[in-house]
N, C-alpha and C. Protein backbone atom coordinates (compact mmCIF):
# COMPACT_ATOMS: atom_id res chain seq x y z
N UNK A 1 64.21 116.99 59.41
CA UNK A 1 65.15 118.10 59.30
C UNK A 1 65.57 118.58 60.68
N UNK A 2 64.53 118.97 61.90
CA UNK A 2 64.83 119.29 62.65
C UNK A 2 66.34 117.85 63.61
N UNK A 3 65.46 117.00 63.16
CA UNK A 3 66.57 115.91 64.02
C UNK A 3 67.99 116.03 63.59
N UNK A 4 68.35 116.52 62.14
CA UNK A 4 69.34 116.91 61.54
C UNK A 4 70.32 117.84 62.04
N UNK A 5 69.61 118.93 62.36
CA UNK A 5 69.71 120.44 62.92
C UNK A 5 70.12 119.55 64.13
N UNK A 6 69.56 119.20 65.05
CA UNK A 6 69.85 118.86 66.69
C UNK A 6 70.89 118.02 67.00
N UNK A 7 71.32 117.22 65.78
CA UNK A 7 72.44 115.73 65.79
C UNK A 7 73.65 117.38 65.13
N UNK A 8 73.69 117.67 64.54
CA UNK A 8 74.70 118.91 64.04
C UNK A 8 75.29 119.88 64.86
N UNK A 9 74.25 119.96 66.06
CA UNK A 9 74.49 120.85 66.96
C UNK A 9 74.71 120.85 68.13
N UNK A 10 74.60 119.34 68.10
CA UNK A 10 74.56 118.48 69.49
C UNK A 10 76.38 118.64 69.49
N UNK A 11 76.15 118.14 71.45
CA UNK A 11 77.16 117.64 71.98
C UNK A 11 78.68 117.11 71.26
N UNK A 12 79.25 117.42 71.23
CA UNK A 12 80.61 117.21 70.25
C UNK A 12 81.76 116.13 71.12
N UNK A 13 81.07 115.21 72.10
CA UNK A 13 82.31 114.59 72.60
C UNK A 13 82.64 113.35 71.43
N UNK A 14 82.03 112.78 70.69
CA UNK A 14 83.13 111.52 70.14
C UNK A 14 83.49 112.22 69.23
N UNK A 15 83.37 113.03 68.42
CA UNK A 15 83.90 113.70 67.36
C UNK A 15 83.61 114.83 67.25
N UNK A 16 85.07 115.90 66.97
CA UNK A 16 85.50 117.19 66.71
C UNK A 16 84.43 118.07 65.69
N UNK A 17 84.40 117.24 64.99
CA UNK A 17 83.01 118.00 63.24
C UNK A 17 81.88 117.31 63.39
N UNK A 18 81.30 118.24 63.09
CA UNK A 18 79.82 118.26 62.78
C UNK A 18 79.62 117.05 61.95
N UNK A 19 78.43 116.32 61.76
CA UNK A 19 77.79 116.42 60.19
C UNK A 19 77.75 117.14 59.75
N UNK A 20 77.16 118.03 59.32
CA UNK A 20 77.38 119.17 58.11
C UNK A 20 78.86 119.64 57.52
N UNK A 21 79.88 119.94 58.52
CA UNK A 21 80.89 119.82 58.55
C UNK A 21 81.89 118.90 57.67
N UNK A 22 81.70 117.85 57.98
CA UNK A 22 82.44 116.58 57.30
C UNK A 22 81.98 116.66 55.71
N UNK A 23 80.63 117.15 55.65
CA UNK A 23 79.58 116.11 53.85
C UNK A 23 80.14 118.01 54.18
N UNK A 24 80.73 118.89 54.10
CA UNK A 24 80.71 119.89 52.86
C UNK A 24 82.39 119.85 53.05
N UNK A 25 83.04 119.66 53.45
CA UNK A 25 84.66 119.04 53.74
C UNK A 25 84.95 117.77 52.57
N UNK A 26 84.04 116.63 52.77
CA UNK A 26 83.97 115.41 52.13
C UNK A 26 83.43 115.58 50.18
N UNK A 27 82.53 116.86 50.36
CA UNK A 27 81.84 116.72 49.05
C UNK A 27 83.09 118.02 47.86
N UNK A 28 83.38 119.02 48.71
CA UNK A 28 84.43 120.13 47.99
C UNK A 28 85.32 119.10 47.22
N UNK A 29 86.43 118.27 48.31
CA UNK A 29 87.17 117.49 48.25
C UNK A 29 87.24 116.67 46.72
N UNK A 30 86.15 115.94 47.07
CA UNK A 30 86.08 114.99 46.36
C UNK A 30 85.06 115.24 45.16
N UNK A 31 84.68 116.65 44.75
CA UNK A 31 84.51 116.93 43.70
C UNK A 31 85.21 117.65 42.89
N UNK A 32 85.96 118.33 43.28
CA UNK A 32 87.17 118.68 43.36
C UNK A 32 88.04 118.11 41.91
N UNK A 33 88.39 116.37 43.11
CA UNK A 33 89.02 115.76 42.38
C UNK A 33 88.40 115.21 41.25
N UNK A 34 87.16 115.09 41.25
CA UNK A 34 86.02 114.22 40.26
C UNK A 34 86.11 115.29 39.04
N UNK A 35 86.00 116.59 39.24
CA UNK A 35 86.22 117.31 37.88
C UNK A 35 87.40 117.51 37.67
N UNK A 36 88.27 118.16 38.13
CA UNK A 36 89.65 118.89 37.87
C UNK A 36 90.78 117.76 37.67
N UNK A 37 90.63 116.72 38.40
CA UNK A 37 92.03 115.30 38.29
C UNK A 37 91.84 114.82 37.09
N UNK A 38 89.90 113.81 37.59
CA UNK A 38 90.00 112.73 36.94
C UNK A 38 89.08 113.43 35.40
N UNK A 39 88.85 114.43 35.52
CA UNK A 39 88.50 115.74 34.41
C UNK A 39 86.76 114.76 33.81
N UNK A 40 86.34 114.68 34.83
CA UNK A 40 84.65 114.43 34.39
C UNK A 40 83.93 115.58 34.58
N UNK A 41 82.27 115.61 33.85
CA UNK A 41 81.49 116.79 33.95
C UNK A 41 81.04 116.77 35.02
N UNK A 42 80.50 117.62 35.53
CA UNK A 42 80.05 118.48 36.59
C UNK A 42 78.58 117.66 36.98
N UNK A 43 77.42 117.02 36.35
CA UNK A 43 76.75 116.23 36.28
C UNK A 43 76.98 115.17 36.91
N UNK A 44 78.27 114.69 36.30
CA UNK A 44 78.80 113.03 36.91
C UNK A 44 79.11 113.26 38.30
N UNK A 45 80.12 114.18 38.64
CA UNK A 45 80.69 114.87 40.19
C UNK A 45 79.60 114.78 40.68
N UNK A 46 78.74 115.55 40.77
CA UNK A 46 77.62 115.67 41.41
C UNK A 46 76.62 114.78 41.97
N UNK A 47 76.57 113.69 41.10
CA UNK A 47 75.95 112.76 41.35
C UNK A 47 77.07 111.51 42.22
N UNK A 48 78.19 111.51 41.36
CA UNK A 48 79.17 110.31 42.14
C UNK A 48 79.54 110.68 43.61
N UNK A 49 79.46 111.85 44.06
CA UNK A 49 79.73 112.57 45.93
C UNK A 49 78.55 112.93 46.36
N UNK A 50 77.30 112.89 46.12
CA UNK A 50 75.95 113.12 46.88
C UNK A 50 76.15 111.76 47.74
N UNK A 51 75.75 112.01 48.72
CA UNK A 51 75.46 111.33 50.22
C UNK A 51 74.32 111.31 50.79
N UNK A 52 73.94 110.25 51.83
CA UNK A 52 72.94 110.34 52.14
C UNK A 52 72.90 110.75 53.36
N UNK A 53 72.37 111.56 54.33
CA UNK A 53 71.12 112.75 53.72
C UNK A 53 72.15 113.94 52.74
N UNK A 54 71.54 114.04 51.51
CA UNK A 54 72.16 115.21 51.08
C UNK A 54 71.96 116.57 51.04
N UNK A 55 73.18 117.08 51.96
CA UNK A 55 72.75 118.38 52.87
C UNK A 55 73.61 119.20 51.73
N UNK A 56 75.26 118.69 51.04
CA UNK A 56 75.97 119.45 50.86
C UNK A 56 76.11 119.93 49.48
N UNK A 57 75.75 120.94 48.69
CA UNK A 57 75.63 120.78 47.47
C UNK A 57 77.00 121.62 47.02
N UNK A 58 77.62 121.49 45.99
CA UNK A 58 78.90 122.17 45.54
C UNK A 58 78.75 123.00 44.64
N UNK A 59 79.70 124.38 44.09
CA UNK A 59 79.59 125.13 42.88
C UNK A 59 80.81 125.07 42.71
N UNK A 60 81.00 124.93 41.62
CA UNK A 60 82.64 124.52 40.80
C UNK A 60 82.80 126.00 40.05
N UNK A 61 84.43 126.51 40.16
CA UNK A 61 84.78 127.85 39.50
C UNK A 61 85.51 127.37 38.95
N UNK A 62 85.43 127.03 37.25
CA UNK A 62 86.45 126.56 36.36
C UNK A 62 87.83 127.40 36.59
N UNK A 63 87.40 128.55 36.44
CA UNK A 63 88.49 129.63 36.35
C UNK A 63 89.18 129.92 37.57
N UNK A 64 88.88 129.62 38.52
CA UNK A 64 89.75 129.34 39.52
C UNK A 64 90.25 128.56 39.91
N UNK A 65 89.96 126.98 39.38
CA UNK A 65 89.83 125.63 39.45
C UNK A 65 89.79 125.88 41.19
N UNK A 66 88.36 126.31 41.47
CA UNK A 66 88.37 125.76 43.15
C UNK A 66 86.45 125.57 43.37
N UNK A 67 86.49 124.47 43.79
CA UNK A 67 85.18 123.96 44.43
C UNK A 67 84.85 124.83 45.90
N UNK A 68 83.30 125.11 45.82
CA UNK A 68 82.64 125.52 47.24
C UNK A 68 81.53 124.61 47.82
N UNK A 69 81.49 123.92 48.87
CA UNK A 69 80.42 123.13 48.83
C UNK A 69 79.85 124.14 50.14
N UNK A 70 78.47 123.69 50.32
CA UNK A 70 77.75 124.42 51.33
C UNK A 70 76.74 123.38 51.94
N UNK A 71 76.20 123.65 53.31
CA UNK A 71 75.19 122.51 53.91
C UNK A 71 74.34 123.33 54.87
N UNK A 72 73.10 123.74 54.92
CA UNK A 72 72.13 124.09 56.11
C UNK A 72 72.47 125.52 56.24
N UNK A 73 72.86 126.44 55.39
CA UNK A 73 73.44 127.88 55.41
C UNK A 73 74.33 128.16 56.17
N UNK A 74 75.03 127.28 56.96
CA UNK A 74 75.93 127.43 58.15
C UNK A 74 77.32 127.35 57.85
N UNK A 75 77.17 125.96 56.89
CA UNK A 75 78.72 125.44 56.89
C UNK A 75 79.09 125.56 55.45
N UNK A 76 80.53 126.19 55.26
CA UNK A 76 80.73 125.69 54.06
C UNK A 76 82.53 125.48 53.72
N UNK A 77 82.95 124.79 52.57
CA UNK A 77 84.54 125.19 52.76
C UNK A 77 84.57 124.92 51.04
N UNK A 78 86.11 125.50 50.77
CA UNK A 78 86.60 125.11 49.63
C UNK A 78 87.46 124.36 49.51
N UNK A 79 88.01 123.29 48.01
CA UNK A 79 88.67 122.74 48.25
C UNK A 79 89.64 123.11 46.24
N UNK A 80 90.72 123.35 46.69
CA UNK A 80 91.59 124.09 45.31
C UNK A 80 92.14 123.03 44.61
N UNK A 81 92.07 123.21 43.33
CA UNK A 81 92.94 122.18 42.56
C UNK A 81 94.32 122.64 42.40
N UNK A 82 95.41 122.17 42.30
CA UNK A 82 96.93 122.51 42.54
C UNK A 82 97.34 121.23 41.12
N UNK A 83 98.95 121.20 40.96
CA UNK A 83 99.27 120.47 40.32
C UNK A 83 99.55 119.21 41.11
N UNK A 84 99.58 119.17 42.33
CA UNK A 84 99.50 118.22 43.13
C UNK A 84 98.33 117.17 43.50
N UNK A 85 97.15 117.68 42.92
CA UNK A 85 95.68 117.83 42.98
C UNK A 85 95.45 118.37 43.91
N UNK A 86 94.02 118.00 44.55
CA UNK A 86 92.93 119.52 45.10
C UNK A 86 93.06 119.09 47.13
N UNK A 87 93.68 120.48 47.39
CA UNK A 87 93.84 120.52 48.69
C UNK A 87 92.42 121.18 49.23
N UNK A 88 91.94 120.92 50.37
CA UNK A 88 90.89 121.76 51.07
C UNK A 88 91.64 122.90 51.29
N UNK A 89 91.09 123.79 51.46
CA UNK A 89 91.43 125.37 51.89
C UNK A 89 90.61 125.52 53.59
C-alpha cells in the first residue's frame, strides 16, 4: 500500500495523472457506460471495470443517471449519462 501511496504521489514528469487519478476517471467512465448505455446490473459493472490493483470503487445514482468513483480518499470524479452517452464531469 505504502508503495502505492509513493508511485501516486511521486514525481509527475512522464505523465500529467496520477494512478489513482486515471482507475477513478477510467472506472466512473466506463461504468457509467456498463449500466446506463449498455443497461447491465450494477454487479456485472462492477466486476467488468475492477482493475488491478483495485483502488477505485464506484456508486451509481439511478436517479441522476451519474456514476462517482473514488480511490485512497483523495481522488474522486463523476462521470453523467446524457443521450449522447456518459461524459466525465
Amino acid at each position: 500500500m505504502l508503495t502505492l501511496l509513493l508511485f501516486a504521489c511521486g514525481p509527475k514528469d512522464a505523465y500529467e495523472l496520477s494512478l489513482p487519478q486515471l482507475a477513478v476517471r477510467f472506472n466512473a467512465k466506463m461504468t457509467c457506460s456498463c449500466v446506463f448505455v449498455s443497461e447491465q446490473d450494477a454487479t456485472y459493472c462492477q466486476e467488468w471495470t475492477r482493475v488491478d490493483p483495485d483502488i477505485a470503487k464506484a456508486t451509481i445514482d439511478y436517479d441522476e443517471q451519474v456514476v462517482t468513483s473514488r480511490a485512497l480518499l483523495f481522488w474522486s470524479h463523476e462521470a453523467r449519462y446524457t443521450p449522447e452517452g456518459c461524459t466525465l464531469e
